[in-house]
PDB file of N, CA and C in Angstrom:
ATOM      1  N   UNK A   1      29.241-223.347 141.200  1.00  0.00           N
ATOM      2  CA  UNK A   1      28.748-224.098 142.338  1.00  0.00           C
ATOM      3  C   UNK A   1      27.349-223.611 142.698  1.00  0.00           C
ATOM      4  N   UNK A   2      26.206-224.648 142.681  1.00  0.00           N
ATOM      5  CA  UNK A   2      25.377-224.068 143.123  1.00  0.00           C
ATOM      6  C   UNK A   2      25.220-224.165 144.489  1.00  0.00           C
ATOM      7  N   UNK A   3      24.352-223.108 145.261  1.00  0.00           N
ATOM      8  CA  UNK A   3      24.087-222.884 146.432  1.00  0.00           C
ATOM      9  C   UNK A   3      22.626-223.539 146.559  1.00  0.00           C
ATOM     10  N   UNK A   4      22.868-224.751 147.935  1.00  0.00           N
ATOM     11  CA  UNK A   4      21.578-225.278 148.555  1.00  0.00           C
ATOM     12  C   UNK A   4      20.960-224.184 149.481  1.00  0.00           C
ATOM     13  N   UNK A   5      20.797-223.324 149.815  1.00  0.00           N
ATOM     14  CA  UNK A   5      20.051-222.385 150.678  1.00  0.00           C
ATOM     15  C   UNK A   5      18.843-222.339 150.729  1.00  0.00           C
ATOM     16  N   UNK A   6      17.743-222.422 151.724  1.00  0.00           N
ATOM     17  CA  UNK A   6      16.403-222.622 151.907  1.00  0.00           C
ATOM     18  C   UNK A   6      15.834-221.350 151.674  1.00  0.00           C
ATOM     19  N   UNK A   7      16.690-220.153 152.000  1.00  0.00           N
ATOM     20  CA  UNK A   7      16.476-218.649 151.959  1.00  0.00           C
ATOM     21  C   UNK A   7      17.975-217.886 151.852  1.00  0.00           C
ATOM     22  N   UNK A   8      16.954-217.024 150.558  1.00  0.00           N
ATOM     23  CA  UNK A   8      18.299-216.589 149.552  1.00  0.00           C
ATOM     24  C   UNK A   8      18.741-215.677 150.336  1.00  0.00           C
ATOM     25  N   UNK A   9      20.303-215.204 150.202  1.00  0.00           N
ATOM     26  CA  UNK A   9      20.921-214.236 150.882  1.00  0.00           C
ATOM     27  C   UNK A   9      20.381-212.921 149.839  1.00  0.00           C
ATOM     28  N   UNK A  10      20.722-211.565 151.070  1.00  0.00           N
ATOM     29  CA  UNK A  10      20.252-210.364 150.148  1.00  0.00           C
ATOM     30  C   UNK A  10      21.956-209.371 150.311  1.00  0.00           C
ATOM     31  N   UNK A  11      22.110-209.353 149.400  1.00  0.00           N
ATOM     32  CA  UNK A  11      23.014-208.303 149.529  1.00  0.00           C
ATOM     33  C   UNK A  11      23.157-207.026 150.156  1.00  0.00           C
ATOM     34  N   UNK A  12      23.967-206.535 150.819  1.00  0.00           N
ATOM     35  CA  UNK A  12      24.369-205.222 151.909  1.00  0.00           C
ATOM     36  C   UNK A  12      25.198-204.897 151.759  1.00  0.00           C
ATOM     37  N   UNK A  13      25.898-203.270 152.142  1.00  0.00           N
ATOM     38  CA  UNK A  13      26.816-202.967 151.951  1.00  0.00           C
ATOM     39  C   UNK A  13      26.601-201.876 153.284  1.00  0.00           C
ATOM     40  N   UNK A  14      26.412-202.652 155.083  1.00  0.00           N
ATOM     41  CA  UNK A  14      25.988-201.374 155.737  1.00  0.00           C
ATOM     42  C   UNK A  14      27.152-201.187 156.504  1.00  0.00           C
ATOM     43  N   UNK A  15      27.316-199.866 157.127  1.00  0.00           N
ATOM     44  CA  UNK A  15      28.497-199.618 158.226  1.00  0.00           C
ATOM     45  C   UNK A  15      27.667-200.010 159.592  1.00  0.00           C
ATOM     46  N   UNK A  16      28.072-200.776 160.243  1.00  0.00           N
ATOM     47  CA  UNK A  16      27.777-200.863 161.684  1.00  0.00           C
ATOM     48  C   UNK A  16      28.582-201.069 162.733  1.00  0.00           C
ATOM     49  N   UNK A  17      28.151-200.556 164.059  1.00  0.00           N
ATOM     50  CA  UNK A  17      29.071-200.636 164.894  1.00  0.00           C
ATOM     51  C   UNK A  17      28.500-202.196 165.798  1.00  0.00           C
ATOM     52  N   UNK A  18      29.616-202.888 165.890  1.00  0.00           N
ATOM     53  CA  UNK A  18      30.028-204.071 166.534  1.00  0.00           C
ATOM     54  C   UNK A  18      30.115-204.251 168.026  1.00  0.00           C
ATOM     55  N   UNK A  19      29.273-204.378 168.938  1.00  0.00           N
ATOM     56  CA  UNK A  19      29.740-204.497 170.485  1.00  0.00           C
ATOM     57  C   UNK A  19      29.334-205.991 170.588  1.00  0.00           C
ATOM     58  N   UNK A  20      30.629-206.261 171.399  1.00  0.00           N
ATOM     59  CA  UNK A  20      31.011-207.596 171.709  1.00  0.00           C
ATOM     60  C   UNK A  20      30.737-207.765 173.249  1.00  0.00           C
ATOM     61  N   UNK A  21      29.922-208.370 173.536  1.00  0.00           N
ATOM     62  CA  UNK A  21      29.268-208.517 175.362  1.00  0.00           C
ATOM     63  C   UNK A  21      30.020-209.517 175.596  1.00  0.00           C
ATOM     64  N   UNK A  22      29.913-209.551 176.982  1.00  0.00           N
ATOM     65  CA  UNK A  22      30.902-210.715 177.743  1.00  0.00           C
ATOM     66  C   UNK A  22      30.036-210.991 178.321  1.00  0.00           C
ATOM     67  N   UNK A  23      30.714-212.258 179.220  1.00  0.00           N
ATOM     68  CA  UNK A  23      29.591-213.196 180.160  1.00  0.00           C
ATOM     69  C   UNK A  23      28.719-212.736 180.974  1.00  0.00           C
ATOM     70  N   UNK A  24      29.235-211.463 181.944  1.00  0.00           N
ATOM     71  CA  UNK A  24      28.035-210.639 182.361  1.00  0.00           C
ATOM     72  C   UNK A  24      27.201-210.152 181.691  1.00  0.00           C
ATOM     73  N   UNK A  25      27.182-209.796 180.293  1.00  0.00           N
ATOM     74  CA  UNK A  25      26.360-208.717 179.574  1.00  0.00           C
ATOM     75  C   UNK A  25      26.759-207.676 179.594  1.00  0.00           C
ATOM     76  N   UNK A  26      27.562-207.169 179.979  1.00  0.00           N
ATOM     77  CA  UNK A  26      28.657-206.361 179.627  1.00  0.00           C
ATOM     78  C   UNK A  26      29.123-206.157 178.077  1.00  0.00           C
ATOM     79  N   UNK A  27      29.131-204.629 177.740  1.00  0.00           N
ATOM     80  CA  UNK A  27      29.687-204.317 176.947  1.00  0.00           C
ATOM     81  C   UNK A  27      31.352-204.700 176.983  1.00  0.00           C
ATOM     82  N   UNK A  28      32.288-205.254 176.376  1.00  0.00           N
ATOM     83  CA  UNK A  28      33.266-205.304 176.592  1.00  0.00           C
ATOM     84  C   UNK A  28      34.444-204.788 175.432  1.00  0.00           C
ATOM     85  N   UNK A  29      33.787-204.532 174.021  1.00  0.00           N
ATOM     86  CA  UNK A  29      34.438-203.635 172.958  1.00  0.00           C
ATOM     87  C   UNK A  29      33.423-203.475 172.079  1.00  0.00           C
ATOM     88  N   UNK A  30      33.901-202.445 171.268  1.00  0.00           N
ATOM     89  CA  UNK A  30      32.868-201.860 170.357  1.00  0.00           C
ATOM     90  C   UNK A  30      34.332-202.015 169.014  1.00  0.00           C
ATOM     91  N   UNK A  31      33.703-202.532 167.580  1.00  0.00           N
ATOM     92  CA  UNK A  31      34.290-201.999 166.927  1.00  0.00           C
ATOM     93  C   UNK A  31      33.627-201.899 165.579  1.00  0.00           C
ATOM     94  N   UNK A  32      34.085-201.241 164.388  1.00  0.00           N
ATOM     95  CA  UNK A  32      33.412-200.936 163.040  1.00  0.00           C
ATOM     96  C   UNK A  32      33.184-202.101 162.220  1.00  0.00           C
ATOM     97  N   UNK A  33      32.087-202.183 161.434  1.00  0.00           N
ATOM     98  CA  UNK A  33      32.084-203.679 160.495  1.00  0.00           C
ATOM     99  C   UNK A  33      31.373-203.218 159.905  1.00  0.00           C
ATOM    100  N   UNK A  34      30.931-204.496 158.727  1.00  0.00           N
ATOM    101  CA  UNK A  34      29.800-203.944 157.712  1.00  0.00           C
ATOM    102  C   UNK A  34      29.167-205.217 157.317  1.00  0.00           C
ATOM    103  N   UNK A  35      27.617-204.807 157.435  1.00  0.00           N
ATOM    104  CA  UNK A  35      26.938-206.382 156.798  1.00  0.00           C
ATOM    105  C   UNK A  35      27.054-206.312 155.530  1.00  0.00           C
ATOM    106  N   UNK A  36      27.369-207.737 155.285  1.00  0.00           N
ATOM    107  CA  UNK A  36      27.569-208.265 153.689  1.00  0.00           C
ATOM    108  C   UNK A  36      26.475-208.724 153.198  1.00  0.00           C
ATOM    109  N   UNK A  37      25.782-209.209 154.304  1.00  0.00           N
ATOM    110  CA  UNK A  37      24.448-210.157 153.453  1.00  0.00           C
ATOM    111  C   UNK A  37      23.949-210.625 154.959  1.00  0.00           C
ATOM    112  N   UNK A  38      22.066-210.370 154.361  1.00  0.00           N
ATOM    113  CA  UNK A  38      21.356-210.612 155.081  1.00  0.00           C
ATOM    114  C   UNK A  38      20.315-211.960 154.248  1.00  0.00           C
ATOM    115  N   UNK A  39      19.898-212.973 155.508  1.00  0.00           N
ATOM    116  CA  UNK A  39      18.769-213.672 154.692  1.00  0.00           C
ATOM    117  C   UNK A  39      17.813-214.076 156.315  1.00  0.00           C
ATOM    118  N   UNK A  40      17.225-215.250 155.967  1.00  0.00           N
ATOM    119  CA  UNK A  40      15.832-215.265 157.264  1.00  0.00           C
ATOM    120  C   UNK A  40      16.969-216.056 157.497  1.00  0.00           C
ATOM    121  N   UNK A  41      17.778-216.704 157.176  1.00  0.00           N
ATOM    122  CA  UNK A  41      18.726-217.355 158.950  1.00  0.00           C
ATOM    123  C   UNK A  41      19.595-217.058 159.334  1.00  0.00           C
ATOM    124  N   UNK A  42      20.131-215.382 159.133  1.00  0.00           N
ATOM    125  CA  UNK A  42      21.227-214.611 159.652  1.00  0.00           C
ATOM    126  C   UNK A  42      21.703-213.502 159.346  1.00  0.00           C
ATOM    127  N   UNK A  43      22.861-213.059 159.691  1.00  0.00           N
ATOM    128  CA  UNK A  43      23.248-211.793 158.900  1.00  0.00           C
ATOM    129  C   UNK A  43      24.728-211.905 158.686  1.00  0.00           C
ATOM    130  N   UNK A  44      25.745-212.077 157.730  1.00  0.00           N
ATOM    131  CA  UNK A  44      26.713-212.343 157.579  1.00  0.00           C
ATOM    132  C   UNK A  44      27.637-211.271 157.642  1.00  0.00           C
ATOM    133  N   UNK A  45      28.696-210.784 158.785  1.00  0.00           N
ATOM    134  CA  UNK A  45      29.458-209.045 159.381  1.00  0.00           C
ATOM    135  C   UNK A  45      30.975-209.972 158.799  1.00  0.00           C
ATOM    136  N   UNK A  46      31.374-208.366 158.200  1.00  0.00           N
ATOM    137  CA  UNK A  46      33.002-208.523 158.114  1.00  0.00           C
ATOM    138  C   UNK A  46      33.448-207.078 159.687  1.00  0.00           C
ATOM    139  N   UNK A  47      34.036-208.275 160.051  1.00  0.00           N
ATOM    140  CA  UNK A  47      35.137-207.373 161.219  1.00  0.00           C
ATOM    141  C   UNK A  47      36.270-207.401 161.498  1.00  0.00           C
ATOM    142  N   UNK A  48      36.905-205.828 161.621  1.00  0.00           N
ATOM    143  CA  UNK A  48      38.489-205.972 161.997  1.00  0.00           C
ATOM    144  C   UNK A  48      38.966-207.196 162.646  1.00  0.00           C
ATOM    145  N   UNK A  49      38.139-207.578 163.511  1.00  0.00           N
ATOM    146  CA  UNK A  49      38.842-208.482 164.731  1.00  0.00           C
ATOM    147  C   UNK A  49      37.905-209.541 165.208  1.00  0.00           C
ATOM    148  N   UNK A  50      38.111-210.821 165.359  1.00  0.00           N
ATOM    149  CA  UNK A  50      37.708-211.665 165.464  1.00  0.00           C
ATOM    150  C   UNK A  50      37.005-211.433 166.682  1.00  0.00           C
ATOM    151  N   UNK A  51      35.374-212.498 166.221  1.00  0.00           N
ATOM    152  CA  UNK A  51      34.342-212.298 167.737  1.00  0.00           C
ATOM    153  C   UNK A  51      34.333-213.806 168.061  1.00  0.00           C
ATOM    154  N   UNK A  52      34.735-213.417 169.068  1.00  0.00           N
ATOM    155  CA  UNK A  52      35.434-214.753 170.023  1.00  0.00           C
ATOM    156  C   UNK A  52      34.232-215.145 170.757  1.00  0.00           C
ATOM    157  N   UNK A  53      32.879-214.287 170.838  1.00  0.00           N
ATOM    158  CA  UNK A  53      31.840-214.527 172.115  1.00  0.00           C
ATOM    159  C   UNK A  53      30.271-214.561 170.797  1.00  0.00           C
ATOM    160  N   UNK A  54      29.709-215.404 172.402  1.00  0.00           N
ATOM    161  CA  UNK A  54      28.435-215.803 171.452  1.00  0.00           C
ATOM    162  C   UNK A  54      27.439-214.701 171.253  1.00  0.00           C
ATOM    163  N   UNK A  55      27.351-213.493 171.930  1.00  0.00           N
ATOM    164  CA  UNK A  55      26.587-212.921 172.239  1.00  0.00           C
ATOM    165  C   UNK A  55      27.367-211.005 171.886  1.00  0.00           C
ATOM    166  N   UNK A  56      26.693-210.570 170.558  1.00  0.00           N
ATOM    167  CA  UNK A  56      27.027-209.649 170.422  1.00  0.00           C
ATOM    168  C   UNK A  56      25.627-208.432 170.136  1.00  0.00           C
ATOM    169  N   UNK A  57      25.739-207.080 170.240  1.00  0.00           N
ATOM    170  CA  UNK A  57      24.915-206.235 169.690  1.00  0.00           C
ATOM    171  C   UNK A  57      25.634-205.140 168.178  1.00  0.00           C
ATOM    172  N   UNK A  58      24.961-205.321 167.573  1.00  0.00           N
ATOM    173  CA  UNK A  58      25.192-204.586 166.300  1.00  0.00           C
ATOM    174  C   UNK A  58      24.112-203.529 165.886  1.00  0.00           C
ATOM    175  N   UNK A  59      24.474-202.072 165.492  1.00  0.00           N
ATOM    176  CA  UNK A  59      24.046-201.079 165.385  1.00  0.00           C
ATOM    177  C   UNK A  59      24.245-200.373 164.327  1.00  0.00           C
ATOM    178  N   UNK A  60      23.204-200.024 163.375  1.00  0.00           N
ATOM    179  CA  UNK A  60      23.609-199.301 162.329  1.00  0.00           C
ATOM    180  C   UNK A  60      24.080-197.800 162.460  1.00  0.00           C
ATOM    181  N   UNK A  61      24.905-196.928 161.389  1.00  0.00           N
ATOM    182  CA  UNK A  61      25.038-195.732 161.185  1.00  0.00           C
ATOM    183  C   UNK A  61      24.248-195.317 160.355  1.00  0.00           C
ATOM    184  N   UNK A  62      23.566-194.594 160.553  1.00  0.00           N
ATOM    185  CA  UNK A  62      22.568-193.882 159.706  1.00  0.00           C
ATOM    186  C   UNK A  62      23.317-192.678 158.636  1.00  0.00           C
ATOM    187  N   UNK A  63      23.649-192.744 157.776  1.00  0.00           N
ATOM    188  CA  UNK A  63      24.452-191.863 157.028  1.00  0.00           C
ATOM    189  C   UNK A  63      23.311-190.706 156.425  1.00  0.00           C
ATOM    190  N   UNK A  64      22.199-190.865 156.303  1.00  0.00           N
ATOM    191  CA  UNK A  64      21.172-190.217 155.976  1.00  0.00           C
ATOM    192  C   UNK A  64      21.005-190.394 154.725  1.00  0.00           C
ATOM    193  N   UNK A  65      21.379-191.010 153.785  1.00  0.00           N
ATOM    194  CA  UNK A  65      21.377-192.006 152.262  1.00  0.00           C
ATOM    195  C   UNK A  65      20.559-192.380 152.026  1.00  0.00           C
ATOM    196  N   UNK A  66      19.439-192.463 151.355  1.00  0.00           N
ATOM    197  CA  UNK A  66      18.624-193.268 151.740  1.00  0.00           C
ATOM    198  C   UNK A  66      18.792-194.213 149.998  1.00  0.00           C
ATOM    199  N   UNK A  67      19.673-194.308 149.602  1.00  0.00           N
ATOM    200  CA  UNK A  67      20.008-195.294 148.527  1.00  0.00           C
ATOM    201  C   UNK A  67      20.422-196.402 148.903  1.00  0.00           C
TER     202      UNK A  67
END
């Protein structure tokens, strides 16, 4: 199957931590994920648990790797 994409995805393999804000802006959970793929119109996260809200912050772990 080919892929129509305007901008190619890049492959990732990062640990990040997941906070899920609520309607105030409120932090309301934090949990572990990892980007799969980045391109210029997004960033595609696998997470334990479904993000139910539009508005999240994501944070890398710096493992000190630099591979």
């Amino acid at each position: 199957m080919d892929e129509k994409r305007v901008s190619p995805r890049t492959k990732c393999k990062k640990l990040i931590y997941i906070k899920l804000v609520d309607l105030e802006g409120q932090i309301d959970r934090q949990v572990l994920g990892h980007i799969l793929n980045i391109s210029k119109g997004g960033v595609r996260i696998l997470s334990p648990l479904p993000i139910e809200t539009k508005h999240i912050m994501m944070s890398t772990l710096d493992s000190g790797n630099k591979s």
